[in-house]
N, C-alpha and C. Protein backbone atom coordinates (compact mmCIF):
# COMPACT_ATOMS: atom_id res chain seq x y z
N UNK A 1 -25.53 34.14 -21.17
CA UNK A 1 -26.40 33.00 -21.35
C UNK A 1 -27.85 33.43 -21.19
N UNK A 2 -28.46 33.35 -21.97
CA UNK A 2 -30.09 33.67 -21.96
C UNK A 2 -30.72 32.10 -21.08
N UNK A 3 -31.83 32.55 -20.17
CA UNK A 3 -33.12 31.81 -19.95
C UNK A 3 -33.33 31.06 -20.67
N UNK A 4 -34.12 29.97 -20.23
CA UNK A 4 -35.12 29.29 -21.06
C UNK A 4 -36.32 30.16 -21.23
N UNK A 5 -36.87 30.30 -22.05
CA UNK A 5 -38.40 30.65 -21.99
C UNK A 5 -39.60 29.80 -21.65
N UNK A 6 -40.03 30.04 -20.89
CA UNK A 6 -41.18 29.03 -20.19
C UNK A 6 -42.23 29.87 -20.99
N UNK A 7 -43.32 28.50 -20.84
CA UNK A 7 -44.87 28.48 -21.38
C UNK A 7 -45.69 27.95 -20.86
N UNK A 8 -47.14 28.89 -20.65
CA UNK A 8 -48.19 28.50 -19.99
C UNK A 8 -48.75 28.08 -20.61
N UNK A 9 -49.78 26.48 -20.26
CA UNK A 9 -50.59 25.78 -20.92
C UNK A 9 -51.58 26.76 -20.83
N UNK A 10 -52.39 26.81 -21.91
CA UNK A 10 -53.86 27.68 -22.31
C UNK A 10 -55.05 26.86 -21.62
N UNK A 11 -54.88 25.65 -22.40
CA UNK A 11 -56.50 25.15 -22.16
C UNK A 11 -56.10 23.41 -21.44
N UNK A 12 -56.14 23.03 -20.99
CA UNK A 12 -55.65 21.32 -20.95
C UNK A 12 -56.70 20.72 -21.54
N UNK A 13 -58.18 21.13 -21.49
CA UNK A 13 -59.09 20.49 -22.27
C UNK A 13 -58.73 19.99 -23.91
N UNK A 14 -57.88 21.62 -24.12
CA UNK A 14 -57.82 21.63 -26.09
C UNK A 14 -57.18 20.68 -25.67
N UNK A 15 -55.32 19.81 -24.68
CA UNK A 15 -54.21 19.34 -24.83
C UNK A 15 -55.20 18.15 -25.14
N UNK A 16 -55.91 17.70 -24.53
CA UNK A 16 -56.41 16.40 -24.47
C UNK A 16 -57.27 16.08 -25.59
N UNK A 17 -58.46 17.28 -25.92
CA UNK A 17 -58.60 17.05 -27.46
C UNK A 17 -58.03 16.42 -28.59
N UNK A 18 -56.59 17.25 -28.60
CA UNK A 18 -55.83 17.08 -29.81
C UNK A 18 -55.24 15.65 -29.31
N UNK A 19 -54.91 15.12 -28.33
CA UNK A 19 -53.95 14.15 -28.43
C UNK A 19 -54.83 12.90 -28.59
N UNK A 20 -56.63 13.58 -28.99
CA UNK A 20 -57.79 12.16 -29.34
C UNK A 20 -57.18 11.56 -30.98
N UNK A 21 -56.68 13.28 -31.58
CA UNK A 21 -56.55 12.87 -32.84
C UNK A 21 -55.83 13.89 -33.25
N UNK A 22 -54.50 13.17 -33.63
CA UNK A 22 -53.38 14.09 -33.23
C UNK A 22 -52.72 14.32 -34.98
N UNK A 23 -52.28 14.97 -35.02
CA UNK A 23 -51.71 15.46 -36.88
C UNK A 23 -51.88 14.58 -38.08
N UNK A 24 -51.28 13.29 -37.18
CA UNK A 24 -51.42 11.99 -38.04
C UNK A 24 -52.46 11.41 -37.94
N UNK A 25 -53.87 11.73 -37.08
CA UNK A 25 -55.30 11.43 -37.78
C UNK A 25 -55.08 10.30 -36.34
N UNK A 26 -54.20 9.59 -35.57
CA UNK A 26 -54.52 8.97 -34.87
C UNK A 26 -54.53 9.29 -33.32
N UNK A 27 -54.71 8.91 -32.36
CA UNK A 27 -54.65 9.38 -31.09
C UNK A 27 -53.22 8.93 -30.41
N UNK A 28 -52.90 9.42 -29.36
CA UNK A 28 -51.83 9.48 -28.49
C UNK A 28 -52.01 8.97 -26.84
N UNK A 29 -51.43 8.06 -26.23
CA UNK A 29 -51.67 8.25 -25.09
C UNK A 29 -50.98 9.30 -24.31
N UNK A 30 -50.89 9.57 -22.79
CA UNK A 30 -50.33 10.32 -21.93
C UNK A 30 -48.92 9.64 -21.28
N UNK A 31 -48.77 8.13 -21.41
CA UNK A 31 -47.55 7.64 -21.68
C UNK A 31 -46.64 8.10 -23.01
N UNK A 32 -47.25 7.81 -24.15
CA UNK A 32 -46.57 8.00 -25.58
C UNK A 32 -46.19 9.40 -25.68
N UNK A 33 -47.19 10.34 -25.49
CA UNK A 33 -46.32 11.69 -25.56
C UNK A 33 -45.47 11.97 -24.58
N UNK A 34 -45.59 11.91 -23.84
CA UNK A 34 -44.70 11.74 -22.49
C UNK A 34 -43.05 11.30 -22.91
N UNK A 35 -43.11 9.92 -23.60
CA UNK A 35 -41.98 9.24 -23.59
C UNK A 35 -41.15 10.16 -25.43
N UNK A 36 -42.23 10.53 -25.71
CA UNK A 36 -42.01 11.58 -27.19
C UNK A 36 -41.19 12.80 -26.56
N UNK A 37 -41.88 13.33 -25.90
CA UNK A 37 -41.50 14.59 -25.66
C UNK A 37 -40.37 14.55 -24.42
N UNK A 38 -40.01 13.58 -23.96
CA UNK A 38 -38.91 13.34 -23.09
C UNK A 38 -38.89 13.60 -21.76
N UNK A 39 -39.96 13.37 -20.97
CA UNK A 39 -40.57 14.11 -19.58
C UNK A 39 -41.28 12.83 -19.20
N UNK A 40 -41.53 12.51 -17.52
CA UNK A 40 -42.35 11.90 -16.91
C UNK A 40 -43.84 11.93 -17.76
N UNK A 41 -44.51 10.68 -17.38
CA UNK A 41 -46.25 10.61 -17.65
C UNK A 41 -46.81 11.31 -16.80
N UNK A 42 -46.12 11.52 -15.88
CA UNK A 42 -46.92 12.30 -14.64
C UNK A 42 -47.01 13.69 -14.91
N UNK A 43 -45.78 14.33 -15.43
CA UNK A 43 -46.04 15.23 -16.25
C UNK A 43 -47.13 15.88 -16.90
N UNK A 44 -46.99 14.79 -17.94
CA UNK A 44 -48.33 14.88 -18.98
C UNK A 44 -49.41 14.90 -17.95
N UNK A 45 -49.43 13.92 -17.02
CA UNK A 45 -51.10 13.51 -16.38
C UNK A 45 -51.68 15.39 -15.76
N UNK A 46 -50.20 15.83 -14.88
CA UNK A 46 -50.09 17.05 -14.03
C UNK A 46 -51.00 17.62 -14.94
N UNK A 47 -50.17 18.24 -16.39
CA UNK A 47 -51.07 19.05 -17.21
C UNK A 47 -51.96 19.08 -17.77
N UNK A 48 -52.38 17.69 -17.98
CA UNK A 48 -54.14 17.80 -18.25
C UNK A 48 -54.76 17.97 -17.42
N UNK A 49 -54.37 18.14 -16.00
CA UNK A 49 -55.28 17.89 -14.90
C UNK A 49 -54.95 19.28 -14.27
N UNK A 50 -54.38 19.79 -14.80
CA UNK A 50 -53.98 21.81 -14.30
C UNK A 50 -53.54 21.89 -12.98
N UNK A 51 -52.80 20.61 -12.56
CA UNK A 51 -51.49 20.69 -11.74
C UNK A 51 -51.00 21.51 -11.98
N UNK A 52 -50.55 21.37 -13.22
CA UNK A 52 -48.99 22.25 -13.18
C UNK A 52 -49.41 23.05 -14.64
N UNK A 53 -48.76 24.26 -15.05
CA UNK A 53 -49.27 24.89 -16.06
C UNK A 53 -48.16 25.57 -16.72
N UNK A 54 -46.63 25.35 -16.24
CA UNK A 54 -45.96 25.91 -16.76
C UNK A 54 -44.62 24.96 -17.15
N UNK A 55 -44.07 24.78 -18.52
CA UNK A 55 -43.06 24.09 -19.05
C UNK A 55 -41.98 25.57 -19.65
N UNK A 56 -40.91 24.39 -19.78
CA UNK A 56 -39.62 25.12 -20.56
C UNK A 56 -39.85 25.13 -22.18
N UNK A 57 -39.41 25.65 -22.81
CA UNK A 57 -39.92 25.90 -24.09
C UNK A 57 -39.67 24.28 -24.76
N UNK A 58 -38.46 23.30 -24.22
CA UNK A 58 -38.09 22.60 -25.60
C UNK A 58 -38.95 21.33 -24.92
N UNK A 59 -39.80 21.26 -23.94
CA UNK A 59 -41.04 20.52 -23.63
C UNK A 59 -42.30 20.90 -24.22
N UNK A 60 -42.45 22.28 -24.26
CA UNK A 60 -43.65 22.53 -24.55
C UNK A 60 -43.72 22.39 -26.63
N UNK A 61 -42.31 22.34 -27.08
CA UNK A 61 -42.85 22.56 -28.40
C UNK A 61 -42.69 21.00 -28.36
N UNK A 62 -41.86 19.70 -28.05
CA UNK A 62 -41.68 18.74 -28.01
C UNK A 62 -43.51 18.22 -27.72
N UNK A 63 -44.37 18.57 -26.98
CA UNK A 63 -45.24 18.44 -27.28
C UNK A 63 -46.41 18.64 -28.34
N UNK A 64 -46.04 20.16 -28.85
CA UNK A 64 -46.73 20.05 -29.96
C UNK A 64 -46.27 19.64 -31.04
N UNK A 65 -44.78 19.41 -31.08
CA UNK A 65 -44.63 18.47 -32.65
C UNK A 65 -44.94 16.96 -32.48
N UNK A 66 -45.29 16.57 -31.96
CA UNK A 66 -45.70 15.31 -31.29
C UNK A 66 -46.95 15.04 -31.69
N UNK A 67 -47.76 15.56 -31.02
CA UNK A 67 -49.24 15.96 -31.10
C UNK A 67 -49.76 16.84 -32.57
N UNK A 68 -48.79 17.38 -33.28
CA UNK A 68 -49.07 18.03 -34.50
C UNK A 68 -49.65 19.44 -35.12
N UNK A 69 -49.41 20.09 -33.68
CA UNK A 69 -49.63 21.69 -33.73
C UNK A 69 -48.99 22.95 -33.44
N UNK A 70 -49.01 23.57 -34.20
CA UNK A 70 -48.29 24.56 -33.65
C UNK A 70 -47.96 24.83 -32.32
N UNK A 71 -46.89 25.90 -31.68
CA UNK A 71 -46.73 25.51 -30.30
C UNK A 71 -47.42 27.01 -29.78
N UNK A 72 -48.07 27.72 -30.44
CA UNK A 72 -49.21 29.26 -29.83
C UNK A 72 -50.58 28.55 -29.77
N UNK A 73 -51.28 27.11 -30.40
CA UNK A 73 -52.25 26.75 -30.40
C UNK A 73 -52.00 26.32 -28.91
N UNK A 74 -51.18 25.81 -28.12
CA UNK A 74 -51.23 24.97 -26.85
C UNK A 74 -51.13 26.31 -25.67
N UNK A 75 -49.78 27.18 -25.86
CA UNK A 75 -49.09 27.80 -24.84
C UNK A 75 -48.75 29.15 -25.37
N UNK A 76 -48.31 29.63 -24.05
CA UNK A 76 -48.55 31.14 -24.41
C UNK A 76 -47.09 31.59 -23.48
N UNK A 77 -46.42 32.42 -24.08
CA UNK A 77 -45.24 32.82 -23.48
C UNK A 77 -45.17 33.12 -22.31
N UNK A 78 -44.33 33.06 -21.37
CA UNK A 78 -44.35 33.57 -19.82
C UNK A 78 -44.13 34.72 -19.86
N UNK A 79 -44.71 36.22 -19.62
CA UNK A 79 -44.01 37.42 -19.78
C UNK A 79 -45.16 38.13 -19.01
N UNK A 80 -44.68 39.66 -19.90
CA UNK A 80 -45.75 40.50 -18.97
C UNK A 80 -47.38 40.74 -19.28
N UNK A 81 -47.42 40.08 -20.63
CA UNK A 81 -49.37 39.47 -21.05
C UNK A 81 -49.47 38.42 -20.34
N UNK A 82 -48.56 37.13 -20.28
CA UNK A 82 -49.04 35.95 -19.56
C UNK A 82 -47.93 36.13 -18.01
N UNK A 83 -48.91 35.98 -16.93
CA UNK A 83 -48.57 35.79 -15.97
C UNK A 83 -47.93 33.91 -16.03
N UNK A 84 -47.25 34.13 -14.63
CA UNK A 84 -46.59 32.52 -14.25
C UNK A 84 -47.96 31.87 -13.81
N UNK A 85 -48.63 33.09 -12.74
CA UNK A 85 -49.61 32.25 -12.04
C UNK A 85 -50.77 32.46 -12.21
N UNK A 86 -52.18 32.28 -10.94
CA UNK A 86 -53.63 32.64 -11.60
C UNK A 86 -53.74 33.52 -11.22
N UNK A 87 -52.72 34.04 -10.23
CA UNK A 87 -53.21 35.21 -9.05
C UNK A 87 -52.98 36.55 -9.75
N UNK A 88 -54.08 37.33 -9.68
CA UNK A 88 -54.39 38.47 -10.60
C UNK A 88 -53.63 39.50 -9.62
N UNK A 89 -53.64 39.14 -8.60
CA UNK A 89 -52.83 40.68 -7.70
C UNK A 89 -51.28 39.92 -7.32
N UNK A 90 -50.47 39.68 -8.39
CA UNK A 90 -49.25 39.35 -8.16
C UNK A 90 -48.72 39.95 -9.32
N UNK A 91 -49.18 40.63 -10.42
CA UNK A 91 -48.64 41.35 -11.25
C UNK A 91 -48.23 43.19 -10.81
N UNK A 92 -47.65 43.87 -11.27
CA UNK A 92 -47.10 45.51 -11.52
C UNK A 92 -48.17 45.96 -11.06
N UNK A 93 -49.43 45.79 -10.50
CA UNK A 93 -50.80 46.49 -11.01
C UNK A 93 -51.53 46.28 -9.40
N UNK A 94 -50.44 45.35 -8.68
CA UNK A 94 -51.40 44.84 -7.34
C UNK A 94 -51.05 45.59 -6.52
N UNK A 95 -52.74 45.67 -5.58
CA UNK A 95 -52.88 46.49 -4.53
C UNK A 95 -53.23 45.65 -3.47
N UNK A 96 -52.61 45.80 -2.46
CA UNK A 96 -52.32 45.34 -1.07
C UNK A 96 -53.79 45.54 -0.60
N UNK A 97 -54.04 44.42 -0.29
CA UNK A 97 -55.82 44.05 0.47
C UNK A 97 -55.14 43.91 1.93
């Protein structure tokens, strides 16, 4: 059985951008995608607000088909280019301060 693949939100600024005016030319609330993409509002609220920065893949694309963008314009794979977290000395590369 393979993982899910998780994804880090990039920007929450762009998330909120796009959901002013979303594929279909109209806007979205943080309820409506929410209840689209099948997850709490709080959710949504978490990630515009960089609570939380990391989803399972069939949230994170559930958001961008929603919203109307590709799912590399929002998020970026969890691996060894994208860290889980912000902390720069938690990767292969960290030295003990």
């Amino acid at each position: 059985m393979d993982p899910v693949q998780k994804y880090r939100l990039i920007n929450p600024a762009l998330m909120r951008t796009l959901m002013q005016r979303t594929g279909t030319g109209s806007s979205i609330s943080n309820r409506e995608l929410a209840a689209a993409a099948g997850v709490s509002h709080g959710t949504i609220d978490n990630l515009l607000n960089g609570v939380h920065k990391i989803q399972k893949e069939p949230v994170a694309y559930a958001i961008c088909q929603t919203i109307g963008v590709d799912l590399l314009i929002l998020w970026a794979p969890i691996g060894r280019a994208v860290p889980a977290t912000d902390d720069v000395r938690s990767g292969p590369m960290a030295v003990a301060l």
